[in-house]
Structures are given as structure tokens and as C-alpha cells.
Protein backbone atom coordinates (compact mmCIF):
# COMPACT_ATOMS: atom_id res chain seq x y z
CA UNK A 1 -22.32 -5.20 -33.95
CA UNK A 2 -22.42 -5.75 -37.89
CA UNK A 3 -21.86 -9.66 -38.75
CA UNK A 4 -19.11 -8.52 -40.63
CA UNK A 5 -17.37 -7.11 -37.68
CA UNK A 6 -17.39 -10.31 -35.73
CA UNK A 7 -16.41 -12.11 -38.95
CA UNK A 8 -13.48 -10.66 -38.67
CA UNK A 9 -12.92 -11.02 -34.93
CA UNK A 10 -13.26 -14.36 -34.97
CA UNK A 11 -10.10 -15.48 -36.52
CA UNK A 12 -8.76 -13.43 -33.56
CA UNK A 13 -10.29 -15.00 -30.92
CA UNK A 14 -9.12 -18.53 -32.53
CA UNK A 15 -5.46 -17.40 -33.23
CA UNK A 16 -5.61 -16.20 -28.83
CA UNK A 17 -7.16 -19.42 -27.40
CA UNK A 18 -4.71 -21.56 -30.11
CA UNK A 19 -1.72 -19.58 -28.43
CA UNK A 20 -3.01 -19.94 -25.07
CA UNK A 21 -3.69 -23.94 -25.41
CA UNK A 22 -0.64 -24.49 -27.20
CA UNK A 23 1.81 -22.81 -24.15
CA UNK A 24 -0.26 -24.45 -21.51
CA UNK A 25 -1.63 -21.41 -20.62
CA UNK A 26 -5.51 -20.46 -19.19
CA UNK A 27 -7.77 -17.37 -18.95
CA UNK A 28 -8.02 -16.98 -15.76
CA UNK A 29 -11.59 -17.37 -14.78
CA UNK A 30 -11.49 -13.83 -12.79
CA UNK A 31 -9.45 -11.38 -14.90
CA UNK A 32 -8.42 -9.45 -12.29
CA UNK A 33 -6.73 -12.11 -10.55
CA UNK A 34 -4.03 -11.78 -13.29
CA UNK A 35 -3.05 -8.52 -12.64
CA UNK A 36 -3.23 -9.83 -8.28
CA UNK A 37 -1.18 -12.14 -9.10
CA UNK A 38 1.38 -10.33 -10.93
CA UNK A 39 1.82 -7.42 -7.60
CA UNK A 40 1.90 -10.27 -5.44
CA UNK A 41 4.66 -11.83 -6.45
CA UNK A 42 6.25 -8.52 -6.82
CA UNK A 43 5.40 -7.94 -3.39
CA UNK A 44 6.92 -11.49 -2.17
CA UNK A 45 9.81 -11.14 -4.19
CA UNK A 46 10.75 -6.96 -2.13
CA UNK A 47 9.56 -8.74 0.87
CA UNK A 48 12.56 -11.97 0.71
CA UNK A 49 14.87 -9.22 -0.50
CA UNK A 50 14.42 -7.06 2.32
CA UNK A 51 14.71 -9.06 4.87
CA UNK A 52 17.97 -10.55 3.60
CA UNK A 53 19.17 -7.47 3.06
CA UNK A 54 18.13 -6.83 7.16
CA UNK A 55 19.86 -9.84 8.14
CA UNK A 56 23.31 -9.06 6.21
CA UNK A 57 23.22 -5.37 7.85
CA UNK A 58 23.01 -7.24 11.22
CA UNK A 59 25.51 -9.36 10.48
CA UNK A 60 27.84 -6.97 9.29
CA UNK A 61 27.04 -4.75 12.56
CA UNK A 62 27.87 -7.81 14.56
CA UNK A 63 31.36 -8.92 12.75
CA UNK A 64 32.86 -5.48 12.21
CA UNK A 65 30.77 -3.24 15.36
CA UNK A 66 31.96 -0.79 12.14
CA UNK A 67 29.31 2.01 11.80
CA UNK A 68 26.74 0.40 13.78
CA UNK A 69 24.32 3.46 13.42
CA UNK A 70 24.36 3.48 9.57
CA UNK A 71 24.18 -0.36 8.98
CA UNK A 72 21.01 -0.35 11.98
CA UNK A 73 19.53 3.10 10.40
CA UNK A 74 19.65 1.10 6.86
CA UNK A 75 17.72 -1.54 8.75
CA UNK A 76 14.55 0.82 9.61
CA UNK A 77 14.84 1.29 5.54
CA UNK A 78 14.48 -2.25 4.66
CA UNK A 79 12.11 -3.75 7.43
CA UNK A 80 9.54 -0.62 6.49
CA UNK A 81 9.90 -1.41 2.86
CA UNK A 82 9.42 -5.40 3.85
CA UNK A 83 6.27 -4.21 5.90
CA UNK A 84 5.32 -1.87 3.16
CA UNK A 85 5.00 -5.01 0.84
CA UNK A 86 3.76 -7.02 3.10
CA UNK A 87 0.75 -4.69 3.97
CA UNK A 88 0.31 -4.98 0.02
CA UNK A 89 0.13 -8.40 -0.14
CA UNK A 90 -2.66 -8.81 2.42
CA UNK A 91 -5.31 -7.52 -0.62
CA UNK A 92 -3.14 -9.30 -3.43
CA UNK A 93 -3.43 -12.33 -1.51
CA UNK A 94 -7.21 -12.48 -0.43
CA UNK A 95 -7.76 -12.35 -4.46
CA UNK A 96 -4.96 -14.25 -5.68
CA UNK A 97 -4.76 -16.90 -3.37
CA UNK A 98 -6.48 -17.46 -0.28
CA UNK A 99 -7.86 -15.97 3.08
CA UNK A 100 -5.41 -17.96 4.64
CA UNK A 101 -2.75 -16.46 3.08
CA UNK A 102 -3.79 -13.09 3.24
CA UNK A 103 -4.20 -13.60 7.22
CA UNK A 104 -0.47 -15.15 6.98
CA UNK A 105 0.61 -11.46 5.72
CA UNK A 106 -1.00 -9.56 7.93
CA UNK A 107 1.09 -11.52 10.37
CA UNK A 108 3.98 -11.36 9.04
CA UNK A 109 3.71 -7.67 8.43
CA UNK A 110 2.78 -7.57 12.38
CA UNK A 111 5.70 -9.20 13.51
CA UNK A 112 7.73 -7.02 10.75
CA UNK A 113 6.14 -3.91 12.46
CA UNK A 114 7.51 -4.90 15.94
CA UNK A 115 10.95 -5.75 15.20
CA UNK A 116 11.10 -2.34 13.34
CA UNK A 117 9.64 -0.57 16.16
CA UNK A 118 12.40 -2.35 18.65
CA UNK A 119 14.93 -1.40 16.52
CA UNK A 120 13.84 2.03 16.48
CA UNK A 121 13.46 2.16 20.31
CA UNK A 122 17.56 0.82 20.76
CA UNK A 123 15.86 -1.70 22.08
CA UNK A 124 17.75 -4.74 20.18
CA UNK A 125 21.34 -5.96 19.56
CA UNK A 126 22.51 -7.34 16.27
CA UNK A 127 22.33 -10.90 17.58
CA UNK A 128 18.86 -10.29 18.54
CA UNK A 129 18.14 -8.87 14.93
CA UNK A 130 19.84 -11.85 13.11
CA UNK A 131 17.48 -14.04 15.24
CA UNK A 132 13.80 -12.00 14.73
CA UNK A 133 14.84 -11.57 11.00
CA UNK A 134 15.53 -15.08 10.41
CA UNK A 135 12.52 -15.95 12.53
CA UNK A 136 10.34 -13.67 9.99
CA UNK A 137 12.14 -15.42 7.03
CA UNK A 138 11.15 -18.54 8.11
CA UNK A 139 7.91 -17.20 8.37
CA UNK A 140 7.00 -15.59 5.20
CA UNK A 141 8.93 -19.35 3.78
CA UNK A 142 7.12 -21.33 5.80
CA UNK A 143 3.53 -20.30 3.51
CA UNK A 144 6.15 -19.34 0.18
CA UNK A 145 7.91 -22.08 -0.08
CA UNK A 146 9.27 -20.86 -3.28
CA UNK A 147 11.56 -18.59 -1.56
CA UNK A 148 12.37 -21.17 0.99
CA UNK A 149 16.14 -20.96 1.23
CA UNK A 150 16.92 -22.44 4.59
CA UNK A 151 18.19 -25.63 3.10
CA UNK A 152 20.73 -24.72 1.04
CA UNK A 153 23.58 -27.43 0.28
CA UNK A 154 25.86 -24.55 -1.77
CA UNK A 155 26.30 -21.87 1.27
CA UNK A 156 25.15 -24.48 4.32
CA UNK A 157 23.29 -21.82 5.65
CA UNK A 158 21.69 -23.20 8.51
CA UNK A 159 18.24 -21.22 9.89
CA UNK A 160 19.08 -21.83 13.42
CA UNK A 161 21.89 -19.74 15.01
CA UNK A 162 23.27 -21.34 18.14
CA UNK A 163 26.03 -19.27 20.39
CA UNK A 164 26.00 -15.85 19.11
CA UNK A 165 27.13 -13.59 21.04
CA UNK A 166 28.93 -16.12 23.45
């Protein structure tokens, strides 16, 4: 390269690590642990949303016994898209994060795997379902704790469900 050429980059490469320093930002020492990063916590984000959006059909199934088949059906939907993600996240994480965590996902989308297959099978009641899906939300919070939600003061949501069904 011509020593003009990187004349003129440099000013460029100033003006970056100026606009990195002064946000608090770093290069990340392996560049493609950016881009890991980023689909990881795409994939945690689909994987809380889905399995909220599990636990509300059960709920609903269990309040109203109104269309049981379509709210339970819907369920399949969002526990395969929850395993879906979490299958993704096992890679994302082994970069991004840790080993540890990766193994943590490839738990979690075990477990998510099961509880889809029962479902599937008729085997499970929409008490059952609120307690596995919580059970899986407090696993995927217990190595997120980002999207730990089990303590909040606004809804009193409590994780534990005592009684249902009695």
C-alpha cells in the first residue's frame, strides 16, 4: 500500500478508536464474537417471549376450558420456536460466553423438547403446563438473570403455584 494511502487512513482509524473510547466502548478482541453476541441475545430475548407466551395459553386454557385445542395447538408453536432458539444459542453461547452456558442451553432446550413432546402426546393438563413452563423460566433465568422476572413487586407474580387445580 502507497504511504499516501495510509496517510489518509489514518485520520480514520483515530476518528474510530476516539468514538469508541469516548462511548465506553471496546473492539472486541475476537470480531466474531460481536456478531455471537448480537444472535444471542436475539435468541434469549424469542426464547423469554415464548415461553410466556406458553404459560398465558395455559392459563387461559385453565380459566376459560374455552378452545382448549387451539390455545394447546398454539402451545406446540411457541415451545418449538423456544427450542428452536434455544438450539441456536448453544453455538452463540460457546463463543459469546461460556461452555457453561452453552451446556445450560442445551438443557434447557432438552427439557423444552420434552414438555413439547408431552404436550403433543395429550399427555399434560394445563396445570401441569403452567408448572413445567414456569419451571423452564426459572431455568433459562436462573443463568439470564436479565430476564429474571420472578420477583416482580408491580404484578406480584409469584414463581411458585400452590393449589391449582384443587
Amino acid at each position: 500500500m502507497e504511504s499516501k494511502h495510509l496517510l489518509l487512513l489514518l485520520p480514520i482509524g483515530a476518528f474510530i478508536y476516539i468514538l469508541l473510547s469516548k462511548n465506553n466502548l471496546s473492539i472486541p478482541e475476537n470480531p466474531s464474537a460481536g456478531k455471537e453476541e448480537y444472535y444471542l441475545r436475539y435468541n434469549k430475548d424469542e426464547i423469554m417471549k415464548n415461553l410466556v407466551a406458553t404459560e398465558e395459553h395455559f392459563r387461559n386454557v385453565e380459566e376459560s376450558g374455552i378452545d382448549r385445542e387451539g390455545f394447546l395447538q398454539c402451545n406446540v408453536k411457541h415451545l418449538a420456536s423456544s427450542e428452536s432458539h434455544a438450539d441456536e444459542a448453544i453455538s452463540h453461547a460457546l463463543i459469546a460466553e461460556s461452555e457453561e452456558s452453552s451446556k445450560n442451553f442445551r438443557t434447557l432446550r432438552n427439557n423444552i423438547r420434552n414438555l413439547r413432546y408431552d404436550l403433543q402426546g395429550g399427555q399434560i393438563s394445563p396445570e401441569d403446563g403452567i408448572r413445567r413452563t414456569r419451571a423452564l423460566r426459572r431455568s433459562f433465568e436462573s443463568f439470564n438473570p436479565d430476564y429474571d422476572i420472578s420477583k416482580c413487586e408491580a404484578c406480584e407474580v409469584h414463581v411458585e403455584i400452590t393449589g391449582l387445580g384443587a
